[in-house]
C-alpha atoms as a PDB file:
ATOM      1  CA  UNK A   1     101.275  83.339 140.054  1.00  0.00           C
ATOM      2  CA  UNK A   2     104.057  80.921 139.606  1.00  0.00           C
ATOM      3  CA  UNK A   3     107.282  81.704 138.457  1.00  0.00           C
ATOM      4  CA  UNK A   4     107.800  78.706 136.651  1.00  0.00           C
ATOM      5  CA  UNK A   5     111.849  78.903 136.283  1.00  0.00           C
ATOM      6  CA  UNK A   6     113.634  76.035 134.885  1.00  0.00           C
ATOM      7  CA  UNK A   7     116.048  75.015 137.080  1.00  0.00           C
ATOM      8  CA  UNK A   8     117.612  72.338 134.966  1.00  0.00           C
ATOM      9  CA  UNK A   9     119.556  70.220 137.285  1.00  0.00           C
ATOM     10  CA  UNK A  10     120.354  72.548 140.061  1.00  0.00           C
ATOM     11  CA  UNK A  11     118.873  71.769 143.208  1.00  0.00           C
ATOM     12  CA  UNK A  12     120.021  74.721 145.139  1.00  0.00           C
ATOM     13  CA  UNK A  13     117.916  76.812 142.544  1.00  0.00           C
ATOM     14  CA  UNK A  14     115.113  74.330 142.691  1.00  0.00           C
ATOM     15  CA  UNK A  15     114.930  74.774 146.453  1.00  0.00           C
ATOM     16  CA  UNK A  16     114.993  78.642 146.272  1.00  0.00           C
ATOM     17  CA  UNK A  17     112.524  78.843 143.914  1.00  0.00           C
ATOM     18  CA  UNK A  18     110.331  77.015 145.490  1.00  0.00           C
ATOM     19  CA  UNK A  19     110.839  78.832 148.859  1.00  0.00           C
ATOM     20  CA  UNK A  20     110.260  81.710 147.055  1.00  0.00           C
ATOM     21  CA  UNK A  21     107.351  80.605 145.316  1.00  0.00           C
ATOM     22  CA  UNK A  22     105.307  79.875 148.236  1.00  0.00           C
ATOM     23  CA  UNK A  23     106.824  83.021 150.039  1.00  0.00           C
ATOM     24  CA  UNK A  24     103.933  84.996 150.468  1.00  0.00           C
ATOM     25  CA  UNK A  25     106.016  88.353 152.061  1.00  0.00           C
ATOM     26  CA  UNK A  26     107.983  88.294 149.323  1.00  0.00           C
ATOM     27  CA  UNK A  27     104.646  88.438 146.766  1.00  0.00           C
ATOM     28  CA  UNK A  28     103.223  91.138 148.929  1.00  0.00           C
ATOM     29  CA  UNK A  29     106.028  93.118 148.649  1.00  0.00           C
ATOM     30  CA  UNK A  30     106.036  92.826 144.546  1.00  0.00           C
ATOM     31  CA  UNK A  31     102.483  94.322 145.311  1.00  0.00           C
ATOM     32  CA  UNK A  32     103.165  97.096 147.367  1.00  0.00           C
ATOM     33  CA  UNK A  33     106.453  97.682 144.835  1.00  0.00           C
ATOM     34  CA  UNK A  34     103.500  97.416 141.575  1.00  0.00           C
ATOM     35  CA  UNK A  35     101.496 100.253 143.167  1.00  0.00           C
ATOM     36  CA  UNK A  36     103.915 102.752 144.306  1.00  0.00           C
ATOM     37  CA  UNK A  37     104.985 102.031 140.003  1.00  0.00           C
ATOM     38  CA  UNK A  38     101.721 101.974 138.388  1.00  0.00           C
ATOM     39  CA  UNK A  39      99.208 103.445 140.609  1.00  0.00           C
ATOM     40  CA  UNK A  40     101.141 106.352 142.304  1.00  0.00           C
ATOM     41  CA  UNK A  41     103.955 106.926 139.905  1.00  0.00           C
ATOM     42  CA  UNK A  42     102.423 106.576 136.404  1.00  0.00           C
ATOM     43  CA  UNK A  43     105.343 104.125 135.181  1.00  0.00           C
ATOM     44  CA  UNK A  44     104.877 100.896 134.007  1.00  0.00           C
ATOM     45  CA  UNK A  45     104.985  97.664 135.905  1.00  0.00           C
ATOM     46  CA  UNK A  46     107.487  96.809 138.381  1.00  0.00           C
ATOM     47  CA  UNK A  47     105.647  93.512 139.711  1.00  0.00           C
ATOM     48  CA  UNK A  48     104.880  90.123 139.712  1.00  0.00           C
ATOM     49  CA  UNK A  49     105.176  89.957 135.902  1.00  0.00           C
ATOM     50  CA  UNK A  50     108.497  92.214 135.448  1.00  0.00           C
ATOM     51  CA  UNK A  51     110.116  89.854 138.333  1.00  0.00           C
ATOM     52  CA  UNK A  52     109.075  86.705 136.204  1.00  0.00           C
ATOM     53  CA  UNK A  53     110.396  88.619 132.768  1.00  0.00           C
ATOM     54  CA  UNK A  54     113.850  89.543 134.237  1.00  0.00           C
ATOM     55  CA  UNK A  55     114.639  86.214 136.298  1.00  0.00           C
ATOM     56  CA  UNK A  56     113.903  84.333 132.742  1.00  0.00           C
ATOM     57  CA  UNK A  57     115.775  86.535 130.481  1.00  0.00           C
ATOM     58  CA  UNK A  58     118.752  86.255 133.153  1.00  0.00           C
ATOM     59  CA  UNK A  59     118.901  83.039 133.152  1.00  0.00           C
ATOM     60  CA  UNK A  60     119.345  83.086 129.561  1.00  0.00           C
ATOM     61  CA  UNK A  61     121.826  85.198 129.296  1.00  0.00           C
ATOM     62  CA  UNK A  62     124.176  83.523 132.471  1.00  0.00           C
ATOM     63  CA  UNK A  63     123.386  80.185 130.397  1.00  0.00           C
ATOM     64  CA  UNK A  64     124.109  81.046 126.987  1.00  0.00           C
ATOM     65  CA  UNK A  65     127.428  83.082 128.649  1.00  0.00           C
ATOM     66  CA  UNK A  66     127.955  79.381 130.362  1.00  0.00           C
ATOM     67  CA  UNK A  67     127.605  77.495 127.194  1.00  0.00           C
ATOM     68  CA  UNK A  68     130.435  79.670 125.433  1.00  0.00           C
ATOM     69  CA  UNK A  69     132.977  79.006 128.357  1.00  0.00           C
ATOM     70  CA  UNK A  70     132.727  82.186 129.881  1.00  0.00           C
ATOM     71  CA  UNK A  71     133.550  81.911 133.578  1.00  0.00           C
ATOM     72  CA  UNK A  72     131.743  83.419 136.232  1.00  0.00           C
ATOM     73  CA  UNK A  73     132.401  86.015 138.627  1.00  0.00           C
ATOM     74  CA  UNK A  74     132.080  83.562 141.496  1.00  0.00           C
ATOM     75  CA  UNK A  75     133.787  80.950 140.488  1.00  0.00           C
ATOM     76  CA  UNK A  76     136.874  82.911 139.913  1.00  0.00           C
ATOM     77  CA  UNK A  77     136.983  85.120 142.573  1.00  0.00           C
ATOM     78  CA  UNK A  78     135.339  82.976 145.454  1.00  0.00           C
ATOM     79  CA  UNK A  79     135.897  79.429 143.906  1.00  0.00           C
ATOM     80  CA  UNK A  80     132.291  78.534 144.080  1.00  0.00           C
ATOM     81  CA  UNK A  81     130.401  76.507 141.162  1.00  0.00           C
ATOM     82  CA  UNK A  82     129.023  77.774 137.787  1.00  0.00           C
ATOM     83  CA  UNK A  83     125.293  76.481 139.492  1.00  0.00           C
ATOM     84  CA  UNK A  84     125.750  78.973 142.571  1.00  0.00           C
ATOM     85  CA  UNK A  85     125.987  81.910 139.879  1.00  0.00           C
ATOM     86  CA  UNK A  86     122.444  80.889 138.665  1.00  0.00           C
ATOM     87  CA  UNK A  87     121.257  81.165 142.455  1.00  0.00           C
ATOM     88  CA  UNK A  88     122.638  84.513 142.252  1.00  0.00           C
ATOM     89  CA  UNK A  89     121.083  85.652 139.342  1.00  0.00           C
ATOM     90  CA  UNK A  90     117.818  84.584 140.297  1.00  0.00           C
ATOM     91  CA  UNK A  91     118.128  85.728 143.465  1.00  0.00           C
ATOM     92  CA  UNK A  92     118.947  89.121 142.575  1.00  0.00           C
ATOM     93  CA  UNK A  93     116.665  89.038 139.657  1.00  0.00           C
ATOM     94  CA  UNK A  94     113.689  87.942 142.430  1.00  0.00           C
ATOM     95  CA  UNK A  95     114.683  90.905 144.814  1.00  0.00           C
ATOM     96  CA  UNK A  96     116.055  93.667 142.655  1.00  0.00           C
ATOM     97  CA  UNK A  97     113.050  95.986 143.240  1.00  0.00           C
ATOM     98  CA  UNK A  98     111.917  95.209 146.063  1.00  0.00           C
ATOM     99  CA  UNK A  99     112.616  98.745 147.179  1.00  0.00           C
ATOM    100  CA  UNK A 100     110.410 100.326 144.844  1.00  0.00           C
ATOM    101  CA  UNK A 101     107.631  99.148 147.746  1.00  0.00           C
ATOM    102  CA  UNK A 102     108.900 101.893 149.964  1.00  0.00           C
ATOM    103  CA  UNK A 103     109.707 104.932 146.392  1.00  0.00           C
ATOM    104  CA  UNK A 104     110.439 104.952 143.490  1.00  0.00           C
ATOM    105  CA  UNK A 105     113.189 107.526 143.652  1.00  0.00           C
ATOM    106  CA  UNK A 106     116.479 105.594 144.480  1.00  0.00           C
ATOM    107  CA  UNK A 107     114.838 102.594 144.838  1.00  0.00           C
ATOM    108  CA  UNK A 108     117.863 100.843 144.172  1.00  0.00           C
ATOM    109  CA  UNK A 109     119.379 101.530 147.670  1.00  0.00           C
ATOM    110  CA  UNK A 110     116.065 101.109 149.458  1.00  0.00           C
ATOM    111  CA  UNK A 111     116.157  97.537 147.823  1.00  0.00           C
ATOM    112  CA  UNK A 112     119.178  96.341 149.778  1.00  0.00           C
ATOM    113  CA  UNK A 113     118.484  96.650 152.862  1.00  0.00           C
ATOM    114  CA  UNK A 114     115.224  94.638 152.159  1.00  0.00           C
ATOM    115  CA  UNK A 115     116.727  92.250 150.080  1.00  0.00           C
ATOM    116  CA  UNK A 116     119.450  91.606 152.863  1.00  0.00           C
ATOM    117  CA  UNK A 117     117.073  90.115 154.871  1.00  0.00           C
ATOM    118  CA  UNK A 118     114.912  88.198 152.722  1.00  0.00           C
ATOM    119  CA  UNK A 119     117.805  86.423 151.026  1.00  0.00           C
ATOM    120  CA  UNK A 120     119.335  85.727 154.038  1.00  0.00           C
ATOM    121  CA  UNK A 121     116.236  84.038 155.278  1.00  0.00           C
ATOM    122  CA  UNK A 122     115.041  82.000 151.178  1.00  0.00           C
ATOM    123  CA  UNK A 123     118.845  80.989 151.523  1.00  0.00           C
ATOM    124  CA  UNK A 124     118.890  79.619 155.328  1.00  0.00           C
ATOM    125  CA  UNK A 125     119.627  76.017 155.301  1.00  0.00           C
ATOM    126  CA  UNK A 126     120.384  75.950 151.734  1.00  0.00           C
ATOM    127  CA  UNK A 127     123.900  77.258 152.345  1.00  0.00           C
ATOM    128  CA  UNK A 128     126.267  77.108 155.092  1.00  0.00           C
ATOM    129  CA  UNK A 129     126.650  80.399 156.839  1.00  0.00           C
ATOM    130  CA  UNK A 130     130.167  81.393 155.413  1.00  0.00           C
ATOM    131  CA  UNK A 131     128.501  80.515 151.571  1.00  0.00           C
ATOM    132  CA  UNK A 132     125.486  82.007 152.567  1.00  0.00           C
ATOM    133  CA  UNK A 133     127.245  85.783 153.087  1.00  0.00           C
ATOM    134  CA  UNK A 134     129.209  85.398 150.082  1.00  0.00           C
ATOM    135  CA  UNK A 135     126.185  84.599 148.031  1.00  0.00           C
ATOM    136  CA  UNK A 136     124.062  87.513 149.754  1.00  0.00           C
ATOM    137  CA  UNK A 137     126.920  89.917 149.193  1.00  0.00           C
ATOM    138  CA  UNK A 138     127.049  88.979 145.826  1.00  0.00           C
ATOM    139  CA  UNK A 139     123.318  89.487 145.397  1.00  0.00           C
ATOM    140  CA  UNK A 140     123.339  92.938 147.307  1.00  0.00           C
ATOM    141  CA  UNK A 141     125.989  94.052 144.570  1.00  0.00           C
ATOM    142  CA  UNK A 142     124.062  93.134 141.774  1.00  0.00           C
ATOM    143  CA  UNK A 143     121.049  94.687 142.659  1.00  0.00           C
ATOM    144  CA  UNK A 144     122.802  98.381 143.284  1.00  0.00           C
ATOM    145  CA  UNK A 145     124.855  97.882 140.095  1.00  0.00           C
ATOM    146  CA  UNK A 146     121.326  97.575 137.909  1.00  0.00           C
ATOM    147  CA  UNK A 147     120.705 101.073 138.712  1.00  0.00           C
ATOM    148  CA  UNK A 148     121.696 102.551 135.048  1.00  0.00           C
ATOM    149  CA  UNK A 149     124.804 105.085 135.995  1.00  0.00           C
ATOM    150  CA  UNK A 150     126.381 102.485 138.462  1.00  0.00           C
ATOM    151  CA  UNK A 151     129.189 100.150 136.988  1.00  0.00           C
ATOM    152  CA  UNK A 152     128.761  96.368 137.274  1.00  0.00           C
ATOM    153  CA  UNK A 153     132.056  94.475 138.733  1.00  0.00           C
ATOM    154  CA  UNK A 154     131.222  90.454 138.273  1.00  0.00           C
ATOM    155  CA  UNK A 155     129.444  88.599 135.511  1.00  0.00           C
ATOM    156  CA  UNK A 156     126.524  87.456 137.555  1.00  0.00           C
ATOM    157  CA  UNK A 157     125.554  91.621 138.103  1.00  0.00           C
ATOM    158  CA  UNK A 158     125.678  92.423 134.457  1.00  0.00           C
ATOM    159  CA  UNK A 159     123.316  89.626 133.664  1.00  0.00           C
ATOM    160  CA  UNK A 160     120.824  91.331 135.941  1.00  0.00           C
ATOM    161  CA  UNK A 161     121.636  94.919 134.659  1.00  0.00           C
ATOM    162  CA  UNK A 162     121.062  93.878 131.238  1.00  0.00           C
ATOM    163  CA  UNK A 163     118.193  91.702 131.671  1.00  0.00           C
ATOM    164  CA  UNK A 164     116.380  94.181 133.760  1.00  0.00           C
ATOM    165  CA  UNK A 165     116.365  96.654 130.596  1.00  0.00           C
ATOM    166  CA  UNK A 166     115.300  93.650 128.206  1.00  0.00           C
ATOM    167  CA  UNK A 167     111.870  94.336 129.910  1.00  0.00           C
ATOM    168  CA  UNK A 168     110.831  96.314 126.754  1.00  0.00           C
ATOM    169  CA  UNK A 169     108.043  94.687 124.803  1.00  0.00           C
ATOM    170  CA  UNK A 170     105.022  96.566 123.643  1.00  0.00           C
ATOM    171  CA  UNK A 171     103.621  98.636 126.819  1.00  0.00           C
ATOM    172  CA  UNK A 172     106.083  97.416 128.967  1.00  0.00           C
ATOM    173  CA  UNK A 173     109.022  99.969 128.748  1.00  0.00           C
ATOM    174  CA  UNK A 174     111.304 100.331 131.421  1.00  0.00           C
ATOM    175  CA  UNK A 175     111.676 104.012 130.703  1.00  0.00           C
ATOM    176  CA  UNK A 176     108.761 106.148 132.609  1.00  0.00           C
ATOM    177  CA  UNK A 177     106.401 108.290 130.760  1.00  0.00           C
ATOM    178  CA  UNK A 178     103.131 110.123 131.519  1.00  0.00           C
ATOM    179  CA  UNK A 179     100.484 108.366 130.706  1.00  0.00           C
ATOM    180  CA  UNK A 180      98.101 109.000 127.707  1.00  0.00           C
ATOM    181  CA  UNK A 181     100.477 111.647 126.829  1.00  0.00           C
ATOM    182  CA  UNK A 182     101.983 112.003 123.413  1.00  0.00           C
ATOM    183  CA  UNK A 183     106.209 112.005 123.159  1.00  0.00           C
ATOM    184  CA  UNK A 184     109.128 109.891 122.193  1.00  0.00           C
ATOM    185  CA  UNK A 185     108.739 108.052 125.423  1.00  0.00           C
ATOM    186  CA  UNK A 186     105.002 106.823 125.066  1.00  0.00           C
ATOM    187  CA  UNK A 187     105.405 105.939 121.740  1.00  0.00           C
ATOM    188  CA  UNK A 188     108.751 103.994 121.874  1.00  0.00           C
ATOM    189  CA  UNK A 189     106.759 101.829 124.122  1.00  0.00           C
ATOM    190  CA  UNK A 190     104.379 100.980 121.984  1.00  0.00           C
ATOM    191  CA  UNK A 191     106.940  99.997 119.390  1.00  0.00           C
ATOM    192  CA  UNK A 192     108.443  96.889 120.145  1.00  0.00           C
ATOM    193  CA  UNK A 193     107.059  93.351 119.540  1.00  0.00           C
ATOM    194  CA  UNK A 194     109.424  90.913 120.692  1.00  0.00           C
ATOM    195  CA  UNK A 195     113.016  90.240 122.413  1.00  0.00           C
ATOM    196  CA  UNK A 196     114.534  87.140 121.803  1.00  0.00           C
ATOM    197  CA  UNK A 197     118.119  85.820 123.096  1.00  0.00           C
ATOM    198  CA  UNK A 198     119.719  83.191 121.071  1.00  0.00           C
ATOM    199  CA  UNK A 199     123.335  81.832 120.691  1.00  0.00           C
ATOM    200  CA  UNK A 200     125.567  84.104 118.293  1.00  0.00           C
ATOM    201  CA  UNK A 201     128.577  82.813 116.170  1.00  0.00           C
ATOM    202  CA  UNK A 202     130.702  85.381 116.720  1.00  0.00           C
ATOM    203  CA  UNK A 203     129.282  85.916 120.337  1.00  0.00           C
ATOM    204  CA  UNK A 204     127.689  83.908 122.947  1.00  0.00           C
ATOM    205  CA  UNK A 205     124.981  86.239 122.537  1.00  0.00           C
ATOM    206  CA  UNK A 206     122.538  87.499 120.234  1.00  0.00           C
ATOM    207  CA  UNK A 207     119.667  89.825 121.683  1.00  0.00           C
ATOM    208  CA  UNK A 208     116.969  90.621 118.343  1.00  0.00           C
ATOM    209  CA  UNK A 209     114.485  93.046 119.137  1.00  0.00           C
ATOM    210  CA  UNK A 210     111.473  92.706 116.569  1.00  0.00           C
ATOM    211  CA  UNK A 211     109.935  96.575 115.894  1.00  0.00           C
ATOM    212  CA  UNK A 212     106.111  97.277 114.395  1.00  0.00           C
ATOM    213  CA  UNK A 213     108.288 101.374 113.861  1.00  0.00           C
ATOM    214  CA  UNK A 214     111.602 102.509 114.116  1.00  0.00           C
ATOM    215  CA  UNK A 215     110.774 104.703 117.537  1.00  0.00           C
ATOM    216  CA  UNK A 216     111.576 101.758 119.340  1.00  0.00           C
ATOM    217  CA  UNK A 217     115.526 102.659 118.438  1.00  0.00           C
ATOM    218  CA  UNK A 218     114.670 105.044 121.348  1.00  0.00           C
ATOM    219  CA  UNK A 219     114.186 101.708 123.802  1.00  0.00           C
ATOM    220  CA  UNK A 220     117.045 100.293 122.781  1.00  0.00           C
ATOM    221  CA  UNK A 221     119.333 103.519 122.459  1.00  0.00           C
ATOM    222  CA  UNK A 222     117.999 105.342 125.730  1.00  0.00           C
ATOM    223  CA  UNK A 223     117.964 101.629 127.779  1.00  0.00           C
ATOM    224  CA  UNK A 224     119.571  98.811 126.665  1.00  0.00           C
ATOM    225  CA  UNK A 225     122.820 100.813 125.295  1.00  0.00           C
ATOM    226  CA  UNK A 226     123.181 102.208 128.844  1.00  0.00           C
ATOM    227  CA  UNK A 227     123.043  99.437 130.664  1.00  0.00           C
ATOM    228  CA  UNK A 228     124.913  97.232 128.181  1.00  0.00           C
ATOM    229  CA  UNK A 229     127.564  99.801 128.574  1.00  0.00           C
ATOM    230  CA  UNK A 230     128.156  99.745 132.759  1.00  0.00           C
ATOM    231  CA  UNK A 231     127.612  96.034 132.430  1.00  0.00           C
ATOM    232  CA  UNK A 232     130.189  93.585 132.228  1.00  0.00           C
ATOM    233  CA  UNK A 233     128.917  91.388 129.137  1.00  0.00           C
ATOM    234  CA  UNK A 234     129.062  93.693 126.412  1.00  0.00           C
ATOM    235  CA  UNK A 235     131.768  91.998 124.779  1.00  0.00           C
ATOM    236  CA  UNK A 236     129.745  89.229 124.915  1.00  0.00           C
ATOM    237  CA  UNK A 237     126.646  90.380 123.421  1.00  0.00           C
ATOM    238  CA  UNK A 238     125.323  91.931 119.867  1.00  0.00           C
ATOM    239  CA  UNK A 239     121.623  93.484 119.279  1.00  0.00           C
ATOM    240  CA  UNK A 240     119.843  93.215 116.066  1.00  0.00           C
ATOM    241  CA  UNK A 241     117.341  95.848 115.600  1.00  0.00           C
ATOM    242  CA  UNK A 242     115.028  95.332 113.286  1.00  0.00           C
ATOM    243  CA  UNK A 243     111.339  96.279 111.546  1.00  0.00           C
ATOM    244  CA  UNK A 244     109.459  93.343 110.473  1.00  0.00           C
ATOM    245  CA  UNK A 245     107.585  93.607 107.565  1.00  0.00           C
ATOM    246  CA  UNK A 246     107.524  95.754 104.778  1.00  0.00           C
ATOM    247  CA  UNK A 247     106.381  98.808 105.713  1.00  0.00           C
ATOM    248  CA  UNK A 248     106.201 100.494 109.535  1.00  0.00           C
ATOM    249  CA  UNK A 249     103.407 100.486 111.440  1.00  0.00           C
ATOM    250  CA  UNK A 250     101.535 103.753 112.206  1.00  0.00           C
ATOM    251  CA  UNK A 251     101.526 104.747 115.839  1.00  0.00           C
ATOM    252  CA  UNK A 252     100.417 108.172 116.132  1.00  0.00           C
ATOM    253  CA  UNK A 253      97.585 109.833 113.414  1.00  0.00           C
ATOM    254  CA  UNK A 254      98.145 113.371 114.361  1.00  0.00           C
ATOM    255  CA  UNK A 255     100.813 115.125 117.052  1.00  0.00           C
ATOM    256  CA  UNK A 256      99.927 118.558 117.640  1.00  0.00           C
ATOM    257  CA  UNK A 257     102.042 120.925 119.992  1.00  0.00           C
END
């Protein structure tokens, strides 16, 4: 599966995602990461798919942040270029579970020292050494900092911690639930259609979320208001919530304790 990501005029990115593309350790371990999710843990998917969702929705974000002036964490602390942001972001976005392949639990942590290595070796020859560890230790930091309760310190990271919870469209909630059991969590899940990110006036950012029920408040107030809150774009960003239509759409006939 391709992860067609436009890379606009970046050929640092281009060449990363194409080493990434053909990488096929790096698509086994989304596999392995998708069963121990799915098949073992009962949550929903943490795979292929998810890694394509995130790394487009970050890209978004970093660009629409870009487009309103908004410098980036690597630029001003490491005086690096706006475009070597987006290879962190997509990076981190590419590798951010990778540690799921090993648990669940904690995966966050287990994801770093796997992610160390690979993006050492997709950035090899890309980068000089010196960049190479800055961008990598960039990277490893916004991978730990998705993790819900831990607070984001640079730009790039709260691009990835926010676009990691925008994951949420109908049957694809980042929040775990049993399966084919009745409760807030299951159907939340089922209640949102559609996330889109477009420019703001008053913000670079607008995030709508388009809901068939208002359960799906519980997505965005259990996820997104979390990890909008330990990220470091929130003054950035505004979410409209909303129901199309006229009237809701019925998700459960009968709930019986």
């Amino acid at each position: 599966m391709p992860l067609n990501i436009p890379t606009r005029h970046n050929p640092r990115l281009q060449a990363l995602v194409e080493r990434a593309d053909a990488d096929e350790e790096l698509h086994a371990l989304w596999k392995c990461a998708n069963i121990n999710a799915v098949d073992r843990s009962g949550i929903s998917d943490h795979g292929e798919v998810h890694i394509k969702i995130v790394t487009n929705m970050a890209l978004k974000l970093i660009r629409l942040l870009h487009d309103a002036s908004v410098q980036m964490s690597i630029m001003k602390d490491h005086k690096m270029t706006y475009e070597d942001a987006e290879v962190i972001v997509v990076l981190a976005a590419l590798l951010h579970d990778l540690g799921i392949s090993i648990h669940r639990d904690d995966h966050e942590q287990y994801s770093l020292f796997l992610a160390n290595l690979k993006a050492k070796e997709l950035l090899t020859g890309i980068y000089s050494i010196a960049e190479r560890t800055v961008i990598v230790s960039e990277v490893l930091h916004a991978i730990i900092a998705h993790q819900w309760d831990a607070r984001a310190l640079t730009i790039e990271a709260g691009v990835l911690k926010v676009a990691d919870a925008l994951d949420m469209t109908k049957g694809r909630s980042r929040i775990p639930f049993e399966a084919g059991e009745t409760n807030i969590h299951s159907v939340s899940a089922q209640a949102i259609d559609s996330v889109t990110l477009r420019k703001g006036e008053d913000v670079p950012i607008v995030i709508e979320i388009a809901m068939s029920n208002s359960a799906g408040i519980f997505q965005v107030d259990e996820l997104l208001k979390r990890k909008l809150r330990g990220s470091t774009i929130a003054s950035y960003v505004k979410v409209l919530a909303k129901i199309e239509g006229e009237t809701e759409r019925k998700i459960v006939q009968v709930y019986q304790l």
